[in-house]
C-alpha atoms as a PDB file:
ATOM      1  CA  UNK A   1     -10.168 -75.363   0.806  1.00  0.00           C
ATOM      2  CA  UNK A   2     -12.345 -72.501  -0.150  1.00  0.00           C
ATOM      3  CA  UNK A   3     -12.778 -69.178   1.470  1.00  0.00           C
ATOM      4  CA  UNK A   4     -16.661 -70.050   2.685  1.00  0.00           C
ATOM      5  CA  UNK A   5     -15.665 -73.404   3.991  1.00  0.00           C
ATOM      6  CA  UNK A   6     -12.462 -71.692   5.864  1.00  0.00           C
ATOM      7  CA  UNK A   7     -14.727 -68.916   7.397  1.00  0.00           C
ATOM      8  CA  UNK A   8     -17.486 -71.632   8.535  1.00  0.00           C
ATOM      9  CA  UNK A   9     -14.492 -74.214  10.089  1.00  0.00           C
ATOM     10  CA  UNK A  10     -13.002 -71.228  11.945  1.00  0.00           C
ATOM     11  CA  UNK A  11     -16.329 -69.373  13.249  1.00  0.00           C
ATOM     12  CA  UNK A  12     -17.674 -72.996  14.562  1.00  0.00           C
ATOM     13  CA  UNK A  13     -14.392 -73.677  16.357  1.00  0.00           C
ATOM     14  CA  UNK A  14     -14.195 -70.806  17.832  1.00  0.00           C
ATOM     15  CA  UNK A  15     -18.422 -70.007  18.670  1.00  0.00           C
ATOM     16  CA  UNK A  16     -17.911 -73.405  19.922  1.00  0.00           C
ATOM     17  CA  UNK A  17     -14.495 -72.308  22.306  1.00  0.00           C
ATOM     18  CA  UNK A  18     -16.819 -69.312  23.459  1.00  0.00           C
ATOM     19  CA  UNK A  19     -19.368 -71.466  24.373  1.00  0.00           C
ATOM     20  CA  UNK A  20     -17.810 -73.662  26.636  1.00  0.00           C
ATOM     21  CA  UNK A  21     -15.866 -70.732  28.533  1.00  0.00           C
ATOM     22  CA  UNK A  22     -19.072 -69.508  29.130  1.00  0.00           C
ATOM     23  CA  UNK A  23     -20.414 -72.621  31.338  1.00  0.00           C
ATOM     24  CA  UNK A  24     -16.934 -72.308  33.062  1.00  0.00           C
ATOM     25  CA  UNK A  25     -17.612 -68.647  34.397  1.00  0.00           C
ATOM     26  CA  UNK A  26     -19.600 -67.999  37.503  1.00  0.00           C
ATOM     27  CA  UNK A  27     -21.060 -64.861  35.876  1.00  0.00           C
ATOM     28  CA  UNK A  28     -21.982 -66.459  32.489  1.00  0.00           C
ATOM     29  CA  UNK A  29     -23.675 -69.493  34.602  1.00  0.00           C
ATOM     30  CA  UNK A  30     -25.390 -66.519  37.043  1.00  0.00           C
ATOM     31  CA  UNK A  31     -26.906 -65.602  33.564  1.00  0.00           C
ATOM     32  CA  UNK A  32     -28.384 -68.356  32.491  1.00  0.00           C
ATOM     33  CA  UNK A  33     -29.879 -69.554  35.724  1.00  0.00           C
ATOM     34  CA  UNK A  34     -31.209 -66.284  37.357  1.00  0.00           C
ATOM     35  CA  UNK A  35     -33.467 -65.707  34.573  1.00  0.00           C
ATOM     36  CA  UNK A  36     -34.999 -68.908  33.984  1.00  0.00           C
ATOM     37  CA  UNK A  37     -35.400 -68.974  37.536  1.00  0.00           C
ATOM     38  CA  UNK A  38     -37.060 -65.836  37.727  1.00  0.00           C
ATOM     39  CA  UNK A  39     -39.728 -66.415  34.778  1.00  0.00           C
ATOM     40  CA  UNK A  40     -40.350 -69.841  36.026  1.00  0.00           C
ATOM     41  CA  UNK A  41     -41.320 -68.364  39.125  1.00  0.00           C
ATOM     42  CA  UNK A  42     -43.114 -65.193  37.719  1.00  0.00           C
ATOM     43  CA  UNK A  43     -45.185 -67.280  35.606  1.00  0.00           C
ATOM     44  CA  UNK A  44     -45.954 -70.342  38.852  1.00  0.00           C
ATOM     45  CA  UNK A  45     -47.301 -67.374  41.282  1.00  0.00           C
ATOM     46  CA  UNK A  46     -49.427 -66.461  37.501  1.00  0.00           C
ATOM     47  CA  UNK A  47     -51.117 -69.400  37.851  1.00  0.00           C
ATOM     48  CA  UNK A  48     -54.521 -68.555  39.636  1.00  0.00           C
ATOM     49  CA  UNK A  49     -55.100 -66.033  37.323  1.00  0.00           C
ATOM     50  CA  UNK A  50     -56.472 -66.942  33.700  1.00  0.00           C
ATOM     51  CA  UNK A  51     -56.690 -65.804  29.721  1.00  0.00           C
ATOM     52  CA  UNK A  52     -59.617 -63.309  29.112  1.00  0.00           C
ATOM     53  CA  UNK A  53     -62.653 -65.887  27.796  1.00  0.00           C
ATOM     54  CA  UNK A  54     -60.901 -68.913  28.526  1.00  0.00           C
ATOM     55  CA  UNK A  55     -59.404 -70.834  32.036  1.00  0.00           C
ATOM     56  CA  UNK A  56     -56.265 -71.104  31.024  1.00  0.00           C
ATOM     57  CA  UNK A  57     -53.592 -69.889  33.281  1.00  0.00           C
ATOM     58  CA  UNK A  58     -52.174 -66.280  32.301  1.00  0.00           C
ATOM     59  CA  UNK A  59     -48.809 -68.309  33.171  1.00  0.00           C
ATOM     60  CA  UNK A  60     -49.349 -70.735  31.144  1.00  0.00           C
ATOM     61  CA  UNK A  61     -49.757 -67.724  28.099  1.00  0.00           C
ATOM     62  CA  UNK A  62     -47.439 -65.897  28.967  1.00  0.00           C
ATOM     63  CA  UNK A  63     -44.434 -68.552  29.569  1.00  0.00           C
ATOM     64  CA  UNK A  64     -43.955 -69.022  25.460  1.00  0.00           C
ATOM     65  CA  UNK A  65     -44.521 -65.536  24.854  1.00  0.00           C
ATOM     66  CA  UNK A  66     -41.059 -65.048  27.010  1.00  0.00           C
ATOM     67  CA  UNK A  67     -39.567 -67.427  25.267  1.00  0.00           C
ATOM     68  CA  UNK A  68     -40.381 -65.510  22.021  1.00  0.00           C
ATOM     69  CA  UNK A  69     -38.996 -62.099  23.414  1.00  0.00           C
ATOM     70  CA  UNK A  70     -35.907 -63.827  24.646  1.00  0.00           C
ATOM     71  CA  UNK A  71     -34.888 -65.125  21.118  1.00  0.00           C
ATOM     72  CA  UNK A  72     -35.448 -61.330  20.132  1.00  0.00           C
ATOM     73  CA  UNK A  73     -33.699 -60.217  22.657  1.00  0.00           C
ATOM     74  CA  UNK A  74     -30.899 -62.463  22.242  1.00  0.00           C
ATOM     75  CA  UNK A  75     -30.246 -61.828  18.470  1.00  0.00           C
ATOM     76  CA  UNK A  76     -30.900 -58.079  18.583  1.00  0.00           C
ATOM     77  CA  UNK A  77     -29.650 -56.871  21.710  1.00  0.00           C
ATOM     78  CA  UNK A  78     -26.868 -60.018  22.744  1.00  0.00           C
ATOM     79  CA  UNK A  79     -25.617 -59.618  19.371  1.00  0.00           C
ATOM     80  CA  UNK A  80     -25.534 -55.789  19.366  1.00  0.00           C
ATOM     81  CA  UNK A  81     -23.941 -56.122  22.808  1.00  0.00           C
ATOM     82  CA  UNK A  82     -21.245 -58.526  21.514  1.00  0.00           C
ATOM     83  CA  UNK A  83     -19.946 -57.134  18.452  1.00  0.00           C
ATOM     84  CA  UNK A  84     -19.992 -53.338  20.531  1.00  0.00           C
ATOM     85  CA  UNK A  85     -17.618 -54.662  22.951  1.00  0.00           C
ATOM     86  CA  UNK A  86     -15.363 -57.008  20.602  1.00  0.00           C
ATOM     87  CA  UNK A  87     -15.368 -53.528  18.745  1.00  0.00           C
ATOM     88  CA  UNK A  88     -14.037 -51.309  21.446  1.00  0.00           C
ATOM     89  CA  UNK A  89     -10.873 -53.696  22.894  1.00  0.00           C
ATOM     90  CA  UNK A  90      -9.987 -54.738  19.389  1.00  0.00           C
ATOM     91  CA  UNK A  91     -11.313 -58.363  19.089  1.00  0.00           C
ATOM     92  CA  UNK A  92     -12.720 -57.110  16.040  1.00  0.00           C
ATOM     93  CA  UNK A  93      -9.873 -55.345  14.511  1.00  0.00           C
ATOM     94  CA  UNK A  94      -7.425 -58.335  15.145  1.00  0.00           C
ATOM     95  CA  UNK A  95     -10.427 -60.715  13.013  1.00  0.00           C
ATOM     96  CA  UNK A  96     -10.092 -58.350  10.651  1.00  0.00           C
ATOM     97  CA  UNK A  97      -6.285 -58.697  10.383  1.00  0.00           C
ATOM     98  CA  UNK A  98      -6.878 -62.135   9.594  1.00  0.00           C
ATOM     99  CA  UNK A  99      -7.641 -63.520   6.363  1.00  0.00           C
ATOM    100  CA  UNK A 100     -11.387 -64.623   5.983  1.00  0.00           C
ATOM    101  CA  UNK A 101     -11.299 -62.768   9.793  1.00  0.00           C
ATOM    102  CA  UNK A 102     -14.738 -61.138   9.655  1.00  0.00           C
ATOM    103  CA  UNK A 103     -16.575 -64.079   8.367  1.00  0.00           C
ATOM    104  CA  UNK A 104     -15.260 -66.727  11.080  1.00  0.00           C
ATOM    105  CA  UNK A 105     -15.856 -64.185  13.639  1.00  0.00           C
ATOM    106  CA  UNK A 106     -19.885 -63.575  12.591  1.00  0.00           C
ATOM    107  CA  UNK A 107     -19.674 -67.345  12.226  1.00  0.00           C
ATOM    108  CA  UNK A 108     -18.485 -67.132  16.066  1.00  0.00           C
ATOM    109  CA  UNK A 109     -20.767 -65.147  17.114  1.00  0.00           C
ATOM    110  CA  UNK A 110     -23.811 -67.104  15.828  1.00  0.00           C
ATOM    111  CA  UNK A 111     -23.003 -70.300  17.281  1.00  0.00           C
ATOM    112  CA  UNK A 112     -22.285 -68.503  20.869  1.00  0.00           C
ATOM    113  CA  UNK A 113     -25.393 -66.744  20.604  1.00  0.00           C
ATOM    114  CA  UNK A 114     -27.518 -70.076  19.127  1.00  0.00           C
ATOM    115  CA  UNK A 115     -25.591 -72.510  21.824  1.00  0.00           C
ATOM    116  CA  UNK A 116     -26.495 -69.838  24.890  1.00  0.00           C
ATOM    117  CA  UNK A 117     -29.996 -69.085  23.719  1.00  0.00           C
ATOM    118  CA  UNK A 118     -30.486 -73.160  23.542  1.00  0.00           C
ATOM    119  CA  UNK A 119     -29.290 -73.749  26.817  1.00  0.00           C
ATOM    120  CA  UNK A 120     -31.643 -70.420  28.549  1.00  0.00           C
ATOM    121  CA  UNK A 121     -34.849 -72.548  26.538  1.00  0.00           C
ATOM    122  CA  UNK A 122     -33.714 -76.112  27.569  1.00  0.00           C
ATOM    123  CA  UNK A 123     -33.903 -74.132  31.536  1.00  0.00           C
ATOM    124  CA  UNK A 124     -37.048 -72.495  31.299  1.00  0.00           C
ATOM    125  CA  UNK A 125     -38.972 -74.929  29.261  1.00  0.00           C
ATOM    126  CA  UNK A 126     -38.170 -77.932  31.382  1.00  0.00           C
ATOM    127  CA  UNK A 127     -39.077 -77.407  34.574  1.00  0.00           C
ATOM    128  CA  UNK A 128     -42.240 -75.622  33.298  1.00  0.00           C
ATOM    129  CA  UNK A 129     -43.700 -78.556  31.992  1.00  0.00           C
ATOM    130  CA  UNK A 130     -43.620 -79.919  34.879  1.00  0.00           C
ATOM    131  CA  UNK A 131     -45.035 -77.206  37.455  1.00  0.00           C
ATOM    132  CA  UNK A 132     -47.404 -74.625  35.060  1.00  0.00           C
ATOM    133  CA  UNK A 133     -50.294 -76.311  33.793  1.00  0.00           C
ATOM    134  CA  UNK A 134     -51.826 -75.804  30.273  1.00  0.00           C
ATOM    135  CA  UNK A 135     -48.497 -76.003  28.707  1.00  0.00           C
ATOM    136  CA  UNK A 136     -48.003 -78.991  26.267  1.00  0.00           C
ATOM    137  CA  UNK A 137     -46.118 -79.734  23.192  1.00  0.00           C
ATOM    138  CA  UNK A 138     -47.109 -82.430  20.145  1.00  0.00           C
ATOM    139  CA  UNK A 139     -45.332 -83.624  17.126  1.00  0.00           C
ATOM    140  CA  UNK A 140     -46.689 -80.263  15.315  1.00  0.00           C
ATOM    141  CA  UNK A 141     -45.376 -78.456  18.451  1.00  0.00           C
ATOM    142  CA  UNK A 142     -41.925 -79.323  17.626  1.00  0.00           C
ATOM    143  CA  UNK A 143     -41.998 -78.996  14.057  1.00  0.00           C
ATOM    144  CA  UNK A 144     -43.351 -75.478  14.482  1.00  0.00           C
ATOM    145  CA  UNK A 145     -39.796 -75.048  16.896  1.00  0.00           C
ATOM    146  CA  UNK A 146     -37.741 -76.418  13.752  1.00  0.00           C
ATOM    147  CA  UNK A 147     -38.895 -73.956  11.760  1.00  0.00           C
ATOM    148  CA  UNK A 148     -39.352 -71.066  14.106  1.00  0.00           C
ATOM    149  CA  UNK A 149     -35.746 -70.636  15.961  1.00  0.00           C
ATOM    150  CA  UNK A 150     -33.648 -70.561  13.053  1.00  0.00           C
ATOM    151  CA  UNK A 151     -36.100 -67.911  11.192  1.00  0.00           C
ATOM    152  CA  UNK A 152     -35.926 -66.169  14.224  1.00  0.00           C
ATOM    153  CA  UNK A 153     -32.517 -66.115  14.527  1.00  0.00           C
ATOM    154  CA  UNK A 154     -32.109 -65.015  10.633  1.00  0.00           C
ATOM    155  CA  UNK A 155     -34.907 -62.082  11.020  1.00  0.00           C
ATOM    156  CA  UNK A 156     -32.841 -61.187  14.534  1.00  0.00           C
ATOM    157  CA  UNK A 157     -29.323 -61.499  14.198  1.00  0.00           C
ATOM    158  CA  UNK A 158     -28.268 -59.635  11.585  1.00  0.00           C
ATOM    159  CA  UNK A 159     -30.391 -56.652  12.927  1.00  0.00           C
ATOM    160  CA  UNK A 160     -28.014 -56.961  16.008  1.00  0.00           C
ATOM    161  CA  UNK A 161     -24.892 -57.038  14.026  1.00  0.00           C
ATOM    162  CA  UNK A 162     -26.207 -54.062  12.476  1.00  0.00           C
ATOM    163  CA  UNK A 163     -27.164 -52.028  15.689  1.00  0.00           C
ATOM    164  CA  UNK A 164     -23.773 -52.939  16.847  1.00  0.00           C
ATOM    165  CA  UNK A 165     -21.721 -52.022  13.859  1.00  0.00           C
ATOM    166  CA  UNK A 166     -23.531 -48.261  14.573  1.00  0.00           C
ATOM    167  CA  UNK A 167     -22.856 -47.950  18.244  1.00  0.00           C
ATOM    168  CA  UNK A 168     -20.081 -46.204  19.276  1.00  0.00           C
ATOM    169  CA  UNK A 169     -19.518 -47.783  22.300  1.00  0.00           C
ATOM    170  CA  UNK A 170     -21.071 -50.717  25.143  1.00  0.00           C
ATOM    171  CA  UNK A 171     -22.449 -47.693  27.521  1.00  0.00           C
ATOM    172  CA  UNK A 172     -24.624 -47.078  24.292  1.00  0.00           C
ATOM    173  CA  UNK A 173     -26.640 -50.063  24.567  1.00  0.00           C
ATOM    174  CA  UNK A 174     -28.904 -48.429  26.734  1.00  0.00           C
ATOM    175  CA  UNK A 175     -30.349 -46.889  23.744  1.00  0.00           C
ATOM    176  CA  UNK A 176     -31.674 -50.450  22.283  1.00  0.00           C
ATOM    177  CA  UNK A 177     -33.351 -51.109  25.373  1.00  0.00           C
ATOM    178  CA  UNK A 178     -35.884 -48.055  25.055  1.00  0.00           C
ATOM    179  CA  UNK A 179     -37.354 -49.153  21.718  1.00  0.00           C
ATOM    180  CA  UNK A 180     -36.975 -52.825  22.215  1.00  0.00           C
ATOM    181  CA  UNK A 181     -39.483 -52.596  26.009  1.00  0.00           C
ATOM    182  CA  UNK A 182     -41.914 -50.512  24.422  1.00  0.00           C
ATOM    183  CA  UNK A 183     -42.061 -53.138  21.227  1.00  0.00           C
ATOM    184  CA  UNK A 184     -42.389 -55.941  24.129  1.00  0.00           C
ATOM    185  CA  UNK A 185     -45.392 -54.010  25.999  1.00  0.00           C
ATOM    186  CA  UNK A 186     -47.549 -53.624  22.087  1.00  0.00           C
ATOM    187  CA  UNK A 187     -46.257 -57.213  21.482  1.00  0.00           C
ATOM    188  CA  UNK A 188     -49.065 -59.032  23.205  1.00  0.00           C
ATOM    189  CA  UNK A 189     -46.160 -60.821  25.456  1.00  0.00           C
ATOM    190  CA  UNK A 190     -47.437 -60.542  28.889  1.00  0.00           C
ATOM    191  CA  UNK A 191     -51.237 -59.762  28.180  1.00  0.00           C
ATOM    192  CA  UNK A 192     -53.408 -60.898  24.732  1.00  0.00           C
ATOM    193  CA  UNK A 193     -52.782 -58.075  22.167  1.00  0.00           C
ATOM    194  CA  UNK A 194     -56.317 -58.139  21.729  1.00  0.00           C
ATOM    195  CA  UNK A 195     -57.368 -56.135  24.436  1.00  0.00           C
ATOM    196  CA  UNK A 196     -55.196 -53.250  23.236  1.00  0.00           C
ATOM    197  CA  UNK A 197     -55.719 -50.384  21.080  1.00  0.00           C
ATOM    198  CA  UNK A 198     -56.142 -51.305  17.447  1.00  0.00           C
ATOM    199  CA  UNK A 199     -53.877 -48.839  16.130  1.00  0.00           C
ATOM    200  CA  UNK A 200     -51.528 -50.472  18.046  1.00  0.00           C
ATOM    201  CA  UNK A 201     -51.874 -54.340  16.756  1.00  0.00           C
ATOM    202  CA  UNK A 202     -50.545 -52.739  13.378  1.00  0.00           C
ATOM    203  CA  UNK A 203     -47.443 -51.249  15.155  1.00  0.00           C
ATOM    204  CA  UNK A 204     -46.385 -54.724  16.706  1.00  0.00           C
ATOM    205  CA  UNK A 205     -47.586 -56.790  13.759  1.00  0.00           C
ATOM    206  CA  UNK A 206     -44.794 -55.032  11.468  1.00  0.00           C
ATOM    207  CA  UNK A 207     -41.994 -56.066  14.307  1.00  0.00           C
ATOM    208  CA  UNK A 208     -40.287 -59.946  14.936  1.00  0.00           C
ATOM    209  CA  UNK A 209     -41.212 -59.523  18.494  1.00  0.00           C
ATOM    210  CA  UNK A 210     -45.110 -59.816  18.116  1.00  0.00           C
ATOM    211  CA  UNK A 211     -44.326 -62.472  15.478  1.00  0.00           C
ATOM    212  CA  UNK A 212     -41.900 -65.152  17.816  1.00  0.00           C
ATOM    213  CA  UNK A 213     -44.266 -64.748  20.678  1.00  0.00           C
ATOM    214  CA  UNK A 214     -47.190 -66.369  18.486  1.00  0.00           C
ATOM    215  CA  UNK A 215     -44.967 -69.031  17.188  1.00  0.00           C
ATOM    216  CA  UNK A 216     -43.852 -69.737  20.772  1.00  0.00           C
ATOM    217  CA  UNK A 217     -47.512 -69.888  21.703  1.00  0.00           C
ATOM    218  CA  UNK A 218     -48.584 -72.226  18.531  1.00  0.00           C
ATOM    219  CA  UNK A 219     -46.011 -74.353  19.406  1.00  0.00           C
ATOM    220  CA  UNK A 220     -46.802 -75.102  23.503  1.00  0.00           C
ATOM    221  CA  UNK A 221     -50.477 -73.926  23.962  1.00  0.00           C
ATOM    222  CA  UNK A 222     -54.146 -75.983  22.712  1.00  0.00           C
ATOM    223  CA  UNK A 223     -54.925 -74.966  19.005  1.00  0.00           C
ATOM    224  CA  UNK A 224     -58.609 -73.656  21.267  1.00  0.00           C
ATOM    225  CA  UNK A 225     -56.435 -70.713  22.641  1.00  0.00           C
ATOM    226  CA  UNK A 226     -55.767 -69.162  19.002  1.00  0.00           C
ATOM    227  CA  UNK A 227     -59.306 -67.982  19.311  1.00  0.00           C
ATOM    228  CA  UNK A 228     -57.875 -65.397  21.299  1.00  0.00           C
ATOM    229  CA  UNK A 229     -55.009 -64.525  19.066  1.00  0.00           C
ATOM    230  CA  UNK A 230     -55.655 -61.776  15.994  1.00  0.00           C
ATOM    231  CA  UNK A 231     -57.140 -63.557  12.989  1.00  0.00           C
ATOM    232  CA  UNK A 232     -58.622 -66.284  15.745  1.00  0.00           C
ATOM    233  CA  UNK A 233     -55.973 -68.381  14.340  1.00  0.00           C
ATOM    234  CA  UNK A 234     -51.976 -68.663  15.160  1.00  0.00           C
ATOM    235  CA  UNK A 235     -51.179 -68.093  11.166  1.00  0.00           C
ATOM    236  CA  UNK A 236     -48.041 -69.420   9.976  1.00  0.00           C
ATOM    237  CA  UNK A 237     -48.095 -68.095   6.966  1.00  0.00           C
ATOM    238  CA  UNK A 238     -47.644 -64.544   8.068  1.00  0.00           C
ATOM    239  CA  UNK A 239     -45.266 -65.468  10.757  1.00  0.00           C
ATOM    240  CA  UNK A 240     -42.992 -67.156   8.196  1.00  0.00           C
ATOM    241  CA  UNK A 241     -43.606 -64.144   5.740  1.00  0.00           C
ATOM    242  CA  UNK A 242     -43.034 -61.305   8.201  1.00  0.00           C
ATOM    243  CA  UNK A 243     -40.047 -63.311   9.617  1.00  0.00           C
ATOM    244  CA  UNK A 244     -38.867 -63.632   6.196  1.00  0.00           C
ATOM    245  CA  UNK A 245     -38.674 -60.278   5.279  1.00  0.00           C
ATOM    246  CA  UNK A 246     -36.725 -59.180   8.351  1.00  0.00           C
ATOM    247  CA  UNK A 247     -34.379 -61.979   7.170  1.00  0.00           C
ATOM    248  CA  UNK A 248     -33.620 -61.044   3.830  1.00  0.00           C
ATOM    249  CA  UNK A 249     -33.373 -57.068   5.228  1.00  0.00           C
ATOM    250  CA  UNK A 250     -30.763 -57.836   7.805  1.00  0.00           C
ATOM    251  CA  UNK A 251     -29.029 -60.211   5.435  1.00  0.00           C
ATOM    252  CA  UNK A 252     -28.987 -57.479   3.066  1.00  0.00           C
ATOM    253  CA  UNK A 253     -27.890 -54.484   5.194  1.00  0.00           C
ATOM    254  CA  UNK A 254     -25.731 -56.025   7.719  1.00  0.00           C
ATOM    255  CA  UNK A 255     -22.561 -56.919   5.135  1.00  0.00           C
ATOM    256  CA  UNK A 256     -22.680 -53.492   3.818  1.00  0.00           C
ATOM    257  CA  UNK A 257     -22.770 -52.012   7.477  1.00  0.00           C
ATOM    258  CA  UNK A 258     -20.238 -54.472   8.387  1.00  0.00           C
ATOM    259  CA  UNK A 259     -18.005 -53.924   5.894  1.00  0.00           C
ATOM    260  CA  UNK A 260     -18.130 -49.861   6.458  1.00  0.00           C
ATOM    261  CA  UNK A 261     -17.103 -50.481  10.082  1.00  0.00           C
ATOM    262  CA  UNK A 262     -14.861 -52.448   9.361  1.00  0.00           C
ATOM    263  CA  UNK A 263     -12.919 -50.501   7.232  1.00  0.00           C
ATOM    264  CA  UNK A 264     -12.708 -47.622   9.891  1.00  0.00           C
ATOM    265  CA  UNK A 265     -11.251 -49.633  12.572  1.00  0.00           C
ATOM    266  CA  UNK A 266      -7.042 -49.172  13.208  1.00  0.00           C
ATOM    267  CA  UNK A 267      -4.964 -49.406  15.877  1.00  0.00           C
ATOM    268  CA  UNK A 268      -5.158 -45.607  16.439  1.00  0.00           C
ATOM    269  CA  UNK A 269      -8.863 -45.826  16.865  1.00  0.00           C
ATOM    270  CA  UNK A 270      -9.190 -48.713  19.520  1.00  0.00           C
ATOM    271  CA  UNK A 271      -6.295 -46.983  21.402  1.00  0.00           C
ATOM    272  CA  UNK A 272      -8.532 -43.972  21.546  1.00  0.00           C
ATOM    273  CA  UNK A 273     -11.455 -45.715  22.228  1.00  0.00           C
ATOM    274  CA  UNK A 274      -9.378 -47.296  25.064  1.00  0.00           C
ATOM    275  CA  UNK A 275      -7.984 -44.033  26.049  1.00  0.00           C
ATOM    276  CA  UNK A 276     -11.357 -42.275  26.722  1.00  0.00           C
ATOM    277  CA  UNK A 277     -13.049 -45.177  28.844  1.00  0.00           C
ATOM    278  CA  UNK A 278     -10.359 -45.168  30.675  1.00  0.00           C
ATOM    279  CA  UNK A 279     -10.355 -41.459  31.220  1.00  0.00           C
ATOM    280  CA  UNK A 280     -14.540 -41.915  32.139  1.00  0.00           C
ATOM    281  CA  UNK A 281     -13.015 -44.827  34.466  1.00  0.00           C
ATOM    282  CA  UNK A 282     -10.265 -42.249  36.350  1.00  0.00           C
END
């Protein structure tokens, strides 16, 4: 059996093991229901209000557009999060003990990520159909989604891995989170991007964020509401080219990051690491 196909069989079973103990802890289960809870009801009591030129219901907008941001979210800053903490109480020095370690775990990590990301849609997008109206989703709807999620994971993930190979430790996360809300606020996710500053539509046009908002939108809102989009259209040639390009950067930077932090982990340094939270505990 070769080396790929040993990495791949390992990193399913266990993203797959991770999975399932997550819909078996209160905490994990807290975190995927609070939140579609919340933005289901956010974007209900949006209703009344509509889109700038149009009367559809600024719900009904903004509902895909936080779907977008949570896929970003979930491969930049879940993944970051994940590989920070593995990182500091040695999950990620004992994969790297193991033969084809590394690979299985990354292969881990982006079925745990996919599966919980899946499930947080599957709870949002549901019951929306059902209570906001102007949301709907055709046979082009859901072969935009085919196309979309896994591009959006590839442009995403890797970028995560790579903040997370650079952070020292999970207190440091804090520093994603700056960056990442003002990209969300230029993004065009909760109000149309074009009633904002054009200087600013170039800023958010060169991130995934602006990008996985408008595929969100092309896939569950009428092709009449791209008139309000840039371009008057909800071109899917520039998301797949933009989304692209992201894709083939992380894919190129996060092995060589990887493989640098990798190579600096020991025993010595996760017992310090362990040493000084545990002092900032005491």
């Amino acid at each position: 059996m070769s080396a790929v196909s040993t990495a791949a069989r390992t990193g399913l079973a266990r993203g797959g093991i991770e999975l399932r103990q997550t819909l078996t802890n209160v905490l994990d289960l807290w975190t995927y229901f609070f939140p579609a809870a919340l933005l289901v009801g956010t974007v209900y009591f949006m209703r009344d209000a509509t889109v700038p030129g149009t009367d559809l219901s600024l719900g009904a907008r903004t509902l895909p557009s936080t779907l977008g941001m949570g896929l970003a979210f979930a491969g930049l800053l879940t993944v970051a999060t994940l590989l920070v903490t593995d990182r500091e109480d040695g999950t990620l020095l004992r994969a790297k003990a193991t033969p084809n370690g590394m690979a299985g775990y990354l292969v881990g990590k982006l079925v745990l990520v996919g599966g919980m990301s899946a499930i947080s849609l599957v709870l949002q997008i549901v019951p929306s159909l059902f209570i906001v109206d102007g949301l709907e989703i055709d046979a082009n709807g859901w072969l935009t989604l085919c196309w979309l999620l896994p591009l959006g994971f590839a442009a995403t993930i890797p970028l995560g891995a790579v903040f997370g190979s650079l952070l020292e430790n999970p207190r440091n996360i804090g520093l994603l989170l700056l960056p990442l809300g003002g990209l969300v606020a230029i993004s065009g996710i909760f109000y149309p991007i074009s009633s904002m500053p054009g200087w600013l539509h170039g800023v958010a046009q060169a991130f995934p964020v602006y990008w996985l908002g408008l595929g969100m939108r092309s896939a569950f809102l009428p092709d009449a509401l791209a008139s309000v989009e840039l371009g008057h259209s909800w071109r899917h040639a520039e998301t797949i080219g933009v989304l692209g390009l992201w894709s083939v950067l992380g894919l190129v930077l996060a092995p060589v990051v990887l493989r640098r932090m990798a190579r600096r982990e020991s025993g010595s340094a996760v017992a310090a690491r362990r040493e000084k939270a545990m002092t900032r505990i005491g």
